[in-house]
C-alpha atoms as a PDB file:
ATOM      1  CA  UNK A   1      63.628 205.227  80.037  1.00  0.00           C
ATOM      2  CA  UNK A   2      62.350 202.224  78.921  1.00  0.00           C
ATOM      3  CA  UNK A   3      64.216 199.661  77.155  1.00  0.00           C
ATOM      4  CA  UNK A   4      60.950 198.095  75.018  1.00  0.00           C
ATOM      5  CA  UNK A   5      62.186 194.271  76.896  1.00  0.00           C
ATOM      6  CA  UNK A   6      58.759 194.537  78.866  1.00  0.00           C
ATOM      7  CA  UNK A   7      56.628 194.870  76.174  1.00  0.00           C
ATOM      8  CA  UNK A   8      58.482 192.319  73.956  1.00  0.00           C
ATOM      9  CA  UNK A   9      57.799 189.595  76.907  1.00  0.00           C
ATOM     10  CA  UNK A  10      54.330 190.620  77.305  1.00  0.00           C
ATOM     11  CA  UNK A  11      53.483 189.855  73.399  1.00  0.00           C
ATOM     12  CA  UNK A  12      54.842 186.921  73.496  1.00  0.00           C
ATOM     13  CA  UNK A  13      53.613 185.442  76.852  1.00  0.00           C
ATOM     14  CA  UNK A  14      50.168 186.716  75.668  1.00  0.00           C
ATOM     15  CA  UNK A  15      50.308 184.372  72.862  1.00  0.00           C
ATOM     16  CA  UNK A  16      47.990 180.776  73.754  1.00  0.00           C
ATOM     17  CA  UNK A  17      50.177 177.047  72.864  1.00  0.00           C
ATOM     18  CA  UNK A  18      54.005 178.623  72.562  1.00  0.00           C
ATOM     19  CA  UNK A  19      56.321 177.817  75.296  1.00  0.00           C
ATOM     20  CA  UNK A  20      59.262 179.764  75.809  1.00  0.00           C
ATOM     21  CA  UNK A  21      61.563 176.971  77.328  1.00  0.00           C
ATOM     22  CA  UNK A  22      60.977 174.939  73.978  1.00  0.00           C
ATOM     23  CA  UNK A  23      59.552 176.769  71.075  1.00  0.00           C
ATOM     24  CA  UNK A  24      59.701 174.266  68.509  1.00  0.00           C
ATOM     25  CA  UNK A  25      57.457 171.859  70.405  1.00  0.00           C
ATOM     26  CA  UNK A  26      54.817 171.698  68.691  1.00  0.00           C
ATOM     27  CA  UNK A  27      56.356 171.524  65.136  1.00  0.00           C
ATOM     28  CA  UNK A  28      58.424 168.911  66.049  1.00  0.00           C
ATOM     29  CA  UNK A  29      55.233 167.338  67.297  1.00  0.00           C
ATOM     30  CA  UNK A  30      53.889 167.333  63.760  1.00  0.00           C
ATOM     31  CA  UNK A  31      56.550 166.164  62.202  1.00  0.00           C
ATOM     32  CA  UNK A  32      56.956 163.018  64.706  1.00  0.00           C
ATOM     33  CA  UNK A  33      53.059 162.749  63.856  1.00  0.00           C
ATOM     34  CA  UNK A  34      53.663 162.370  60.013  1.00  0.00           C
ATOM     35  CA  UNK A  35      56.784 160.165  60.331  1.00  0.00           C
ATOM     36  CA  UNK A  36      54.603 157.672  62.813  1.00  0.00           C
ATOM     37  CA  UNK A  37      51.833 158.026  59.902  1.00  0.00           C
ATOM     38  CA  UNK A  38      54.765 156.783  56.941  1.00  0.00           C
ATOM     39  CA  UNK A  39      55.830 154.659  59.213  1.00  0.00           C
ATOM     40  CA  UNK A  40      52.368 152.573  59.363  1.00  0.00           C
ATOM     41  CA  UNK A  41      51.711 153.039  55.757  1.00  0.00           C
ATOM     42  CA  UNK A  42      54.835 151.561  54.889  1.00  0.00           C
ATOM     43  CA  UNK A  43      54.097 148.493  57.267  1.00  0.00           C
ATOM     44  CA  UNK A  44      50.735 147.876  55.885  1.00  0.00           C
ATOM     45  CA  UNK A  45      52.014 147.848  52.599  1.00  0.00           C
ATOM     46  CA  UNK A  46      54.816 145.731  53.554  1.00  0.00           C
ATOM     47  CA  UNK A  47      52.453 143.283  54.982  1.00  0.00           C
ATOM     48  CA  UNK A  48      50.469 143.015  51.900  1.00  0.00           C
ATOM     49  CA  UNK A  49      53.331 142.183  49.624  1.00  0.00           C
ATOM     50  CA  UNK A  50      53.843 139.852  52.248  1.00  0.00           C
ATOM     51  CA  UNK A  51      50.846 137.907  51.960  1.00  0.00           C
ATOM     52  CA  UNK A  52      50.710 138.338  47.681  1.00  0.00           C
ATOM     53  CA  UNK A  53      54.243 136.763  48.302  1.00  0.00           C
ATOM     54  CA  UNK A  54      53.184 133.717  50.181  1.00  0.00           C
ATOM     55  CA  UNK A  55      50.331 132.583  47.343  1.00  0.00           C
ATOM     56  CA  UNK A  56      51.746 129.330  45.866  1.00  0.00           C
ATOM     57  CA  UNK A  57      51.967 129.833  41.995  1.00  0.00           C
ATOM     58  CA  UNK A  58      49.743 127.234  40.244  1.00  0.00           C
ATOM     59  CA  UNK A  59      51.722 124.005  38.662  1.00  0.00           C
ATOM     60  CA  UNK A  60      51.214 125.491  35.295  1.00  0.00           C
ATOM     61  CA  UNK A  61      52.810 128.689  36.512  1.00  0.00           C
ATOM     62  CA  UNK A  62      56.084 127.006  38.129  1.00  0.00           C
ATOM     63  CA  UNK A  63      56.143 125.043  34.778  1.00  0.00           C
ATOM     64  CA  UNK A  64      56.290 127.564  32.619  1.00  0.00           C
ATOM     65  CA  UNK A  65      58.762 129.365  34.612  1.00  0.00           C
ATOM     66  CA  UNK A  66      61.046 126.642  35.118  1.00  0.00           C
ATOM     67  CA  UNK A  67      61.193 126.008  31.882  1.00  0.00           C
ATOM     68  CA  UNK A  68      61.944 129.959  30.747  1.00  0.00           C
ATOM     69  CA  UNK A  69      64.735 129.798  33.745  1.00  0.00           C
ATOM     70  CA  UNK A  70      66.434 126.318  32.664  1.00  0.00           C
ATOM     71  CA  UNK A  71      66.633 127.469  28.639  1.00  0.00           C
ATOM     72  CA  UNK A  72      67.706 131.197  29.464  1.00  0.00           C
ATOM     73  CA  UNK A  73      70.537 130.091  32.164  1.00  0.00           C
ATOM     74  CA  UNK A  74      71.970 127.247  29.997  1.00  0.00           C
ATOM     75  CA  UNK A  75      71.693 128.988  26.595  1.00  0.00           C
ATOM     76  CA  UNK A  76      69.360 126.316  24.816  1.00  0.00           C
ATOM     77  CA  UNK A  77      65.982 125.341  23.625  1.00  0.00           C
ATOM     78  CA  UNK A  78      64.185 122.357  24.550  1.00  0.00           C
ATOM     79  CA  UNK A  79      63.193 119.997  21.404  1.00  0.00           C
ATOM     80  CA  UNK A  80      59.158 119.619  21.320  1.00  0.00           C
ATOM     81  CA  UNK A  81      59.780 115.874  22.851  1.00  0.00           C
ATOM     82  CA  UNK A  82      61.545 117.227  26.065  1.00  0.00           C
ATOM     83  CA  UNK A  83      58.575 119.826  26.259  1.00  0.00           C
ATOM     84  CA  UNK A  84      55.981 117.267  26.198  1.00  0.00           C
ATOM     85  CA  UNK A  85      57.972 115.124  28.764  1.00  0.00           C
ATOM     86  CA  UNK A  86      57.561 117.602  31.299  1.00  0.00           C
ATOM     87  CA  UNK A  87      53.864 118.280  32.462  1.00  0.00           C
ATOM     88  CA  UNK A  88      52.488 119.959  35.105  1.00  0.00           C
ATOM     89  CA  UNK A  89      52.548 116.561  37.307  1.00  0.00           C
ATOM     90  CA  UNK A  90      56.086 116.831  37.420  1.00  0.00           C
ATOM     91  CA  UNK A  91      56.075 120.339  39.987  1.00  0.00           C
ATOM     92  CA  UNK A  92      54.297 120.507  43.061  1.00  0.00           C
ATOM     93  CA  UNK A  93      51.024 122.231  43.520  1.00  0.00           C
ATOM     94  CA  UNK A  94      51.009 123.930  47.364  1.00  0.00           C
ATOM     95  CA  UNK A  95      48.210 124.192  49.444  1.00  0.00           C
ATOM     96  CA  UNK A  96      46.683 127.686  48.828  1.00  0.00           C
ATOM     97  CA  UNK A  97      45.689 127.366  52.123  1.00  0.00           C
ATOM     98  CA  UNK A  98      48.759 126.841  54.044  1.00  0.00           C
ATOM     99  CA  UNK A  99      50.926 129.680  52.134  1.00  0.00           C
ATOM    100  CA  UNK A 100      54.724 129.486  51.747  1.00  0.00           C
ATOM    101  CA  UNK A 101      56.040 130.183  55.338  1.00  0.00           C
ATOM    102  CA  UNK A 102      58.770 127.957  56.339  1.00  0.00           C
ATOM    103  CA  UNK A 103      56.960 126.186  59.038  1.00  0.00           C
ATOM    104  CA  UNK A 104      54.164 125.277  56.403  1.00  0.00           C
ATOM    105  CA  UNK A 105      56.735 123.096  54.454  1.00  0.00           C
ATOM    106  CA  UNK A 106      56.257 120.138  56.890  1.00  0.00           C
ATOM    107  CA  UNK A 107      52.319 120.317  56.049  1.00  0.00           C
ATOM    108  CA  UNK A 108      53.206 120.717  52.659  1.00  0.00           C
ATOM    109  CA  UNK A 109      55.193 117.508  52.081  1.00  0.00           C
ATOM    110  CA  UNK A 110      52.862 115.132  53.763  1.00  0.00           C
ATOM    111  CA  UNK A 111      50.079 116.752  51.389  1.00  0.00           C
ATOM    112  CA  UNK A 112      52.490 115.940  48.736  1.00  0.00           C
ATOM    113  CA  UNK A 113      53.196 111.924  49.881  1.00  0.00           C
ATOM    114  CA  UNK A 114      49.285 111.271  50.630  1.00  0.00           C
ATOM    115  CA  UNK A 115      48.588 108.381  52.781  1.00  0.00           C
ATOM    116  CA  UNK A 116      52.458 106.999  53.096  1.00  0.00           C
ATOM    117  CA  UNK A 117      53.778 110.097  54.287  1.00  0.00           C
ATOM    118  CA  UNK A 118      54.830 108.608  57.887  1.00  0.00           C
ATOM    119  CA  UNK A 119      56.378 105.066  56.068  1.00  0.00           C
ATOM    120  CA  UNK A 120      58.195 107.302  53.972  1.00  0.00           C
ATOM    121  CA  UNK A 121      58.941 110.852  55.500  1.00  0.00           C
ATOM    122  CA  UNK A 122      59.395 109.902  59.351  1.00  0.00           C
ATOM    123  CA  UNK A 123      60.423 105.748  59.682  1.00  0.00           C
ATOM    124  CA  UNK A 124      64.212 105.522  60.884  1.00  0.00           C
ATOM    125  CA  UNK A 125      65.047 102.010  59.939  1.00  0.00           C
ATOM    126  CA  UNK A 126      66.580 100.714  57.035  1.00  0.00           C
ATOM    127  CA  UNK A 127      65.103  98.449  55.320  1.00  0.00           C
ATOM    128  CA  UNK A 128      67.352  95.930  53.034  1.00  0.00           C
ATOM    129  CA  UNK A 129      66.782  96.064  49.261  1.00  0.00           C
ATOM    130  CA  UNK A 130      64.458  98.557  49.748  1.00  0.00           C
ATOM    131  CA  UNK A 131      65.724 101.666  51.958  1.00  0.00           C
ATOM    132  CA  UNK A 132      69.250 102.536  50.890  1.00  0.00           C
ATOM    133  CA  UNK A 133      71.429 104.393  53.396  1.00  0.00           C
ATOM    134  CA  UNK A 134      72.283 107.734  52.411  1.00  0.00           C
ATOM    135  CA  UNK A 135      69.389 108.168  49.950  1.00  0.00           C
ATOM    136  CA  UNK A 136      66.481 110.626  50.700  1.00  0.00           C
ATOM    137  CA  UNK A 137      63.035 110.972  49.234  1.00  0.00           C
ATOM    138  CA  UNK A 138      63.167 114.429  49.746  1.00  0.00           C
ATOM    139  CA  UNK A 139      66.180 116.775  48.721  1.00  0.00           C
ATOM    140  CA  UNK A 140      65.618 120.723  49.865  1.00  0.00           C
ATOM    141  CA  UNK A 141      68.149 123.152  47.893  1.00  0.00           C
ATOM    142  CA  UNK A 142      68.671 126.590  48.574  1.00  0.00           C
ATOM    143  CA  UNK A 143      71.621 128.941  48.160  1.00  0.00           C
ATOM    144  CA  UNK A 144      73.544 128.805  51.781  1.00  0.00           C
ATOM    145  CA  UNK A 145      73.679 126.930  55.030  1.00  0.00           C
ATOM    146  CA  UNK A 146      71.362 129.491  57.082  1.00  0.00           C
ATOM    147  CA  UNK A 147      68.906 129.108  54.615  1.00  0.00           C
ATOM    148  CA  UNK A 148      68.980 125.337  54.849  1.00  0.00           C
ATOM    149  CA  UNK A 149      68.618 125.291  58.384  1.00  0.00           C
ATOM    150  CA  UNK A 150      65.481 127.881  58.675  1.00  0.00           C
ATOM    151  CA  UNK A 151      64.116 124.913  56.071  1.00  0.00           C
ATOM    152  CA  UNK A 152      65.166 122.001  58.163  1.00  0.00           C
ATOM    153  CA  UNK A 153      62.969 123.643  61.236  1.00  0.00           C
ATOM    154  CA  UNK A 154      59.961 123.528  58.606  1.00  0.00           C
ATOM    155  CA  UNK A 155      60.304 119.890  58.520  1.00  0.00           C
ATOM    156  CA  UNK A 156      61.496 119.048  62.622  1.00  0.00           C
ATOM    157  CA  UNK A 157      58.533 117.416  63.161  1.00  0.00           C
ATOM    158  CA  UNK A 158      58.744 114.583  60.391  1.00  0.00           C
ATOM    159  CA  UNK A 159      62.839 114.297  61.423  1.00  0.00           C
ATOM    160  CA  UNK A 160      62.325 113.238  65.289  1.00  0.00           C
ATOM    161  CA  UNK A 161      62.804 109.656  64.410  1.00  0.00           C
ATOM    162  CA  UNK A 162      65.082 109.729  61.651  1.00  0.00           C
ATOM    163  CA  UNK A 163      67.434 112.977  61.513  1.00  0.00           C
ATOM    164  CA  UNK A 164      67.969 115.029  58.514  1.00  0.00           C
ATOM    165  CA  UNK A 165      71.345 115.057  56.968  1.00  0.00           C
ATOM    166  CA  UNK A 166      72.698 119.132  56.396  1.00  0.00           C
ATOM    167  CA  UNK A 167      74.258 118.987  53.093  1.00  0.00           C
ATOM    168  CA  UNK A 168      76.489 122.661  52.976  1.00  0.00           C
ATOM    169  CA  UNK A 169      80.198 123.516  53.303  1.00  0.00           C
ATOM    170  CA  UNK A 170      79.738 125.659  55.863  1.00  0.00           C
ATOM    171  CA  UNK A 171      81.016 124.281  59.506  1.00  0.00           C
ATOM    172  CA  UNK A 172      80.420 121.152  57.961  1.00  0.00           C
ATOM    173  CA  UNK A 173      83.153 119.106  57.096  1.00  0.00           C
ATOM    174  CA  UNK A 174      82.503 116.478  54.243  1.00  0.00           C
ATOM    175  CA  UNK A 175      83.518 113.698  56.171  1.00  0.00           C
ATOM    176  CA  UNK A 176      80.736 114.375  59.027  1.00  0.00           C
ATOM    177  CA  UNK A 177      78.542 114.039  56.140  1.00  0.00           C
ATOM    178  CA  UNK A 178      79.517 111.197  54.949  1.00  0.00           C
ATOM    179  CA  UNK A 179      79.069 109.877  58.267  1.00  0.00           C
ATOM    180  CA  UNK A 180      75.598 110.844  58.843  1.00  0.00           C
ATOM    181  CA  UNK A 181      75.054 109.449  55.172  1.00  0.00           C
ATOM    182  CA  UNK A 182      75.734 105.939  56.153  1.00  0.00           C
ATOM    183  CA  UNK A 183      72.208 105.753  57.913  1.00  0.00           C
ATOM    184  CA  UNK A 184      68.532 106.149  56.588  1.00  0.00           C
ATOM    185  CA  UNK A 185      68.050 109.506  55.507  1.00  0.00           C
ATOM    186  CA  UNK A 186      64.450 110.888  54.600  1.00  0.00           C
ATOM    187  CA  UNK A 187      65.422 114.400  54.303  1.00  0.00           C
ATOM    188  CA  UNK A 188      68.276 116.050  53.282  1.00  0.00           C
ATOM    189  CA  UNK A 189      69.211 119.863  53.309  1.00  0.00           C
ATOM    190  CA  UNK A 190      72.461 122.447  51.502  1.00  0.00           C
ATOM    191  CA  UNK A 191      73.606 124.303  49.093  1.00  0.00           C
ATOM    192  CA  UNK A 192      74.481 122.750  45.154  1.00  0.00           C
ATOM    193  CA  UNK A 193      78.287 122.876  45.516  1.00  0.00           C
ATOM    194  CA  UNK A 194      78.101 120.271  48.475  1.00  0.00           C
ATOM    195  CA  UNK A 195      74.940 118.471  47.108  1.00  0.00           C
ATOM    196  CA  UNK A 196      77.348 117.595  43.477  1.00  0.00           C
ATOM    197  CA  UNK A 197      80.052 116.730  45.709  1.00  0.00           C
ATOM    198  CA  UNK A 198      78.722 113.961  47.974  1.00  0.00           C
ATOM    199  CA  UNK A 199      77.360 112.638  44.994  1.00  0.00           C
ATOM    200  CA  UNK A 200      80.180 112.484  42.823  1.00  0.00           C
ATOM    201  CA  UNK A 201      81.949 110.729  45.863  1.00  0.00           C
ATOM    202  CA  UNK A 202      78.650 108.070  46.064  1.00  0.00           C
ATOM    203  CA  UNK A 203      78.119 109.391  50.016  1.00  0.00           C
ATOM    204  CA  UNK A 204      74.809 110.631  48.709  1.00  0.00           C
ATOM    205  CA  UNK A 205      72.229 108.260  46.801  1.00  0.00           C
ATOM    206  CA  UNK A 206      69.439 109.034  44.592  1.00  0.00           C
ATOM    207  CA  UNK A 207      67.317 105.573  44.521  1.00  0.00           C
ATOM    208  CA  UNK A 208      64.727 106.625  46.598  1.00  0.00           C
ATOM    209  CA  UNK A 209      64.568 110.691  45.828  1.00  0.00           C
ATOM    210  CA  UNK A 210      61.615 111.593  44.559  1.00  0.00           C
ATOM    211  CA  UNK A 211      61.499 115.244  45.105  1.00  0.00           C
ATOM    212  CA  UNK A 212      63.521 118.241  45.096  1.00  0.00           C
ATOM    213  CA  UNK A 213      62.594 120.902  46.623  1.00  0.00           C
ATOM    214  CA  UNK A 214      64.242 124.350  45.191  1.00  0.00           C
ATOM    215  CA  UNK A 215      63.778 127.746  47.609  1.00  0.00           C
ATOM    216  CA  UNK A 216      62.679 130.580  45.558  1.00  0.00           C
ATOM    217  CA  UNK A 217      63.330 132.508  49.096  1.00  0.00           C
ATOM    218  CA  UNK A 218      65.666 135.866  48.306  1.00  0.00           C
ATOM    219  CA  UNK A 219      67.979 136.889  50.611  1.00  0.00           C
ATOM    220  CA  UNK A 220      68.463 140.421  51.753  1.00  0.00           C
ATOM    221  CA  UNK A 221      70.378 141.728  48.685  1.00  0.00           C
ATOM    222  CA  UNK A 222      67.590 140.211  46.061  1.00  0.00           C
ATOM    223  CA  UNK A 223      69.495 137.762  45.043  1.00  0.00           C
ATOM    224  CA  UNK A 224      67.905 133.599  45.171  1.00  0.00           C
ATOM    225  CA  UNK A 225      68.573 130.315  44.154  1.00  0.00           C
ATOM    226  CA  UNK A 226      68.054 131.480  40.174  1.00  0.00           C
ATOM    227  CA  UNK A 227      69.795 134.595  40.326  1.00  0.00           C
ATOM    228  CA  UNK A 228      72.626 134.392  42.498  1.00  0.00           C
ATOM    229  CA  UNK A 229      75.117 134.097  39.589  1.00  0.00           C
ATOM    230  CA  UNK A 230      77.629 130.985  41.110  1.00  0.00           C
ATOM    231  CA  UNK A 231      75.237 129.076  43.245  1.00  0.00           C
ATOM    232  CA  UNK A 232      72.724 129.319  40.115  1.00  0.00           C
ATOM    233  CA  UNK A 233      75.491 127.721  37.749  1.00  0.00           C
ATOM    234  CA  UNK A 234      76.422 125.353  40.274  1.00  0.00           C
ATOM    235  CA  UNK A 235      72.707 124.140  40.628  1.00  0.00           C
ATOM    236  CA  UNK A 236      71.866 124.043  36.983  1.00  0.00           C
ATOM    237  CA  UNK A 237      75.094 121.573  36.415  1.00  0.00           C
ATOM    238  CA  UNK A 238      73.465 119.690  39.481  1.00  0.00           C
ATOM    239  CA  UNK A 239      70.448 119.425  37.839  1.00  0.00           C
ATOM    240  CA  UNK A 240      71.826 118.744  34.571  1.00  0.00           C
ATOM    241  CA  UNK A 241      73.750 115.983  35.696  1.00  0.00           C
ATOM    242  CA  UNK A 242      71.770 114.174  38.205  1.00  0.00           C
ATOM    243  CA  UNK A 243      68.098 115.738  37.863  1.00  0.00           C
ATOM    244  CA  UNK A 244      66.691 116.618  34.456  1.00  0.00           C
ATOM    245  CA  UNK A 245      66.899 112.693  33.123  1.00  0.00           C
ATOM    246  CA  UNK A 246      64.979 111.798  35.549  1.00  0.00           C
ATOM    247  CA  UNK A 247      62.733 114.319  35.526  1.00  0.00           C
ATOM    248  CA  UNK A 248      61.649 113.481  32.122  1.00  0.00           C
ATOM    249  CA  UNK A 249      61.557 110.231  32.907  1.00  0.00           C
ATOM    250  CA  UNK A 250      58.670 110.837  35.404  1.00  0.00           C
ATOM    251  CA  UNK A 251      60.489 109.758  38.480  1.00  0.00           C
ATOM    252  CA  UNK A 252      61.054 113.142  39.999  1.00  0.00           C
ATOM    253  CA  UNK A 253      58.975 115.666  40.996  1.00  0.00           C
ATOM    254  CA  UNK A 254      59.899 119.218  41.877  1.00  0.00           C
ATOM    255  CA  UNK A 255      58.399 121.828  44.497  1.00  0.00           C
ATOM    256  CA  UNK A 256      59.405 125.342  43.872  1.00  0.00           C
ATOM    257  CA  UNK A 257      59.001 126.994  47.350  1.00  0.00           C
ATOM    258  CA  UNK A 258      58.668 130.591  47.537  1.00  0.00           C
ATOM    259  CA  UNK A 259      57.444 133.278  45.514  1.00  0.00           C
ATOM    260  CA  UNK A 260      58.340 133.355  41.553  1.00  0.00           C
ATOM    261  CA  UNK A 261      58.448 136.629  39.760  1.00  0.00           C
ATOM    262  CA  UNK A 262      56.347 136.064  36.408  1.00  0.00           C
ATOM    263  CA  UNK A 263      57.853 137.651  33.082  1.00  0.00           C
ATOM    264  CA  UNK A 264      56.899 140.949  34.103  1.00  0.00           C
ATOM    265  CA  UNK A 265      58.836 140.604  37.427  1.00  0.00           C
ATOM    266  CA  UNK A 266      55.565 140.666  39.466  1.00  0.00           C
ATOM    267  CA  UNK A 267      55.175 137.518  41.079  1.00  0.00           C
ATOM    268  CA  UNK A 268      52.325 135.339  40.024  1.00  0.00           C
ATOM    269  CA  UNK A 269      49.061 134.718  41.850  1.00  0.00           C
ATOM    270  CA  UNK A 270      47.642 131.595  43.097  1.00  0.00           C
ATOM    271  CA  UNK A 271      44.691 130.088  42.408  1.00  0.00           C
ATOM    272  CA  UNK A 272      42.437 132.363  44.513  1.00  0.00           C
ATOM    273  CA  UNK A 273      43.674 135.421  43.621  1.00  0.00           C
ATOM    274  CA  UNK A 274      43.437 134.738  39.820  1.00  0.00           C
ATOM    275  CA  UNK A 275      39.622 133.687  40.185  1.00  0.00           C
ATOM    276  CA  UNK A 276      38.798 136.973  42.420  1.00  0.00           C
ATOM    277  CA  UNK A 277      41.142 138.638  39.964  1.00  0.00           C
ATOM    278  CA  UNK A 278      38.768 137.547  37.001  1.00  0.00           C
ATOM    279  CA  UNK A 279      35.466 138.090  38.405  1.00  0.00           C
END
């Protein structure tokens, strides 16, 4: 008598694709397939939000955001006088065609200083009554040491000749600081906490700054220079204090590096993007 085994096997080898060691094969095949197709979608998408991201915002756009940012974090409203002080001269306008990657920043600021870029982003020596020590033209702000440094390497190749001073708590003790500030300093890098500090003390000088530039970067949890809730206190009261006078004034300009989130939380679009946008 016959157990029915035989026949069972036969069926089954009979059948074309299906392997007996490993039935599943070729289901798990198809789902490995799908995942891998995801997987790509989600890159190319991530690349394009990339490149939206790195579209400078036009000056008008940064100055209508700055302003929105500076009246919501401090509570107030800026008289019509103050509002007419501060025009669109007074922020930055990026290359559209260099983008916002940290190694464009170096291109960036000699764009930004025209024809005395070198005499006043790369020269070493100080110069009596006219260079001050401790005093940079260009002050980068961002919201912790590791940013400041990615920053730094956007700018290595203006800093060969005269080093840039790191301005953040972190490893850094303030009296190596105000040791490095003692020298000619053309570019100077940290976090608003330290950046008050070495002023308050007089280590770190303001005749000869001319711009600030403030990293719209966000870090891994979201969170950047305007929303990280102490570092964006302690960088208003910076700017409050030391900043806003003079910006009014006309003696300071500001670059806001970085992607900035319009009021609808997208981000805006530069120049190009607007004009393809419209046609």
């Amino acid at each position: 008598m016959g157990s029915g085994k035989p026949e069972i096997h036969s069926k089954t080898k009979g059948k074309k694709g299906l392997s007996l060691r490993n039935p599943s094969k070729k289901i798990n095949f198809k789902k490995k397939k799908g995942i891998n197709k995801k997987t790509d979608q989600s890159k190319n998408e991530e690349n394009q939000n990339k490149s939206e991201a790195s579209t400078p915002a036009s000056a008008s756009q940064q100055l209508s955001f700055f302003i929105n940012e500076f009246q919501s974090a401090n509570g107030v409203q800026l008289s019509s006088i103050e509002l007419e002080s501060i025009k669109e001269t007074c922020f930055v306008e990026l290359s559209q065609e260099s983008g916002q990657d940290v190694m464009a920043l170096g291109s960036h600021m000699k764009a930004a200083f025209g024809p005395s870029w070198k005499q006043v982003l790369c020269e070493g020596k100080l110069v009596e009554g006219i260079i001050d020590p401790g005093s940079p033209a260009v002050l980068i702000i961002s919201t912790s040491a590791l940013r400041s440094l990615e920053l730094l390497r956007g700018v290595r190749s203006l800093t060969k000749e005269c080093h840039a001073a790191k301005l953040f708590s972190k490893h850094m003790k303030v009296e190596e600081q105000i040791a490095m500030l003692k020298n000619r300093v053309n570019f100077a890098s940290g976090t608003p906490s330290r950046v008050k500090k070495l002023i308050d003390i007089e280590a770190l000088g303001l005749s000869r700054l001319t711009m600030i530039v403030l990293d719209m970067h966000a870090d891994v949890k979201g969170y950047s220079l305007f929303t990280l809730p102490q570092v964006r206190d302690e960088f208003w009261d910076l700017y409050k204090d030391f900043f806003h006078q003079r910006l009014l004034q006309g003696h300071l300009r500001i670059c806001l590096f970085g992607p900035i989130p319009s009021a609808n939380g997208k981000e805006f679009k530069g120049k190009k993007e607007e004009s393809l946008l419209n046609k």
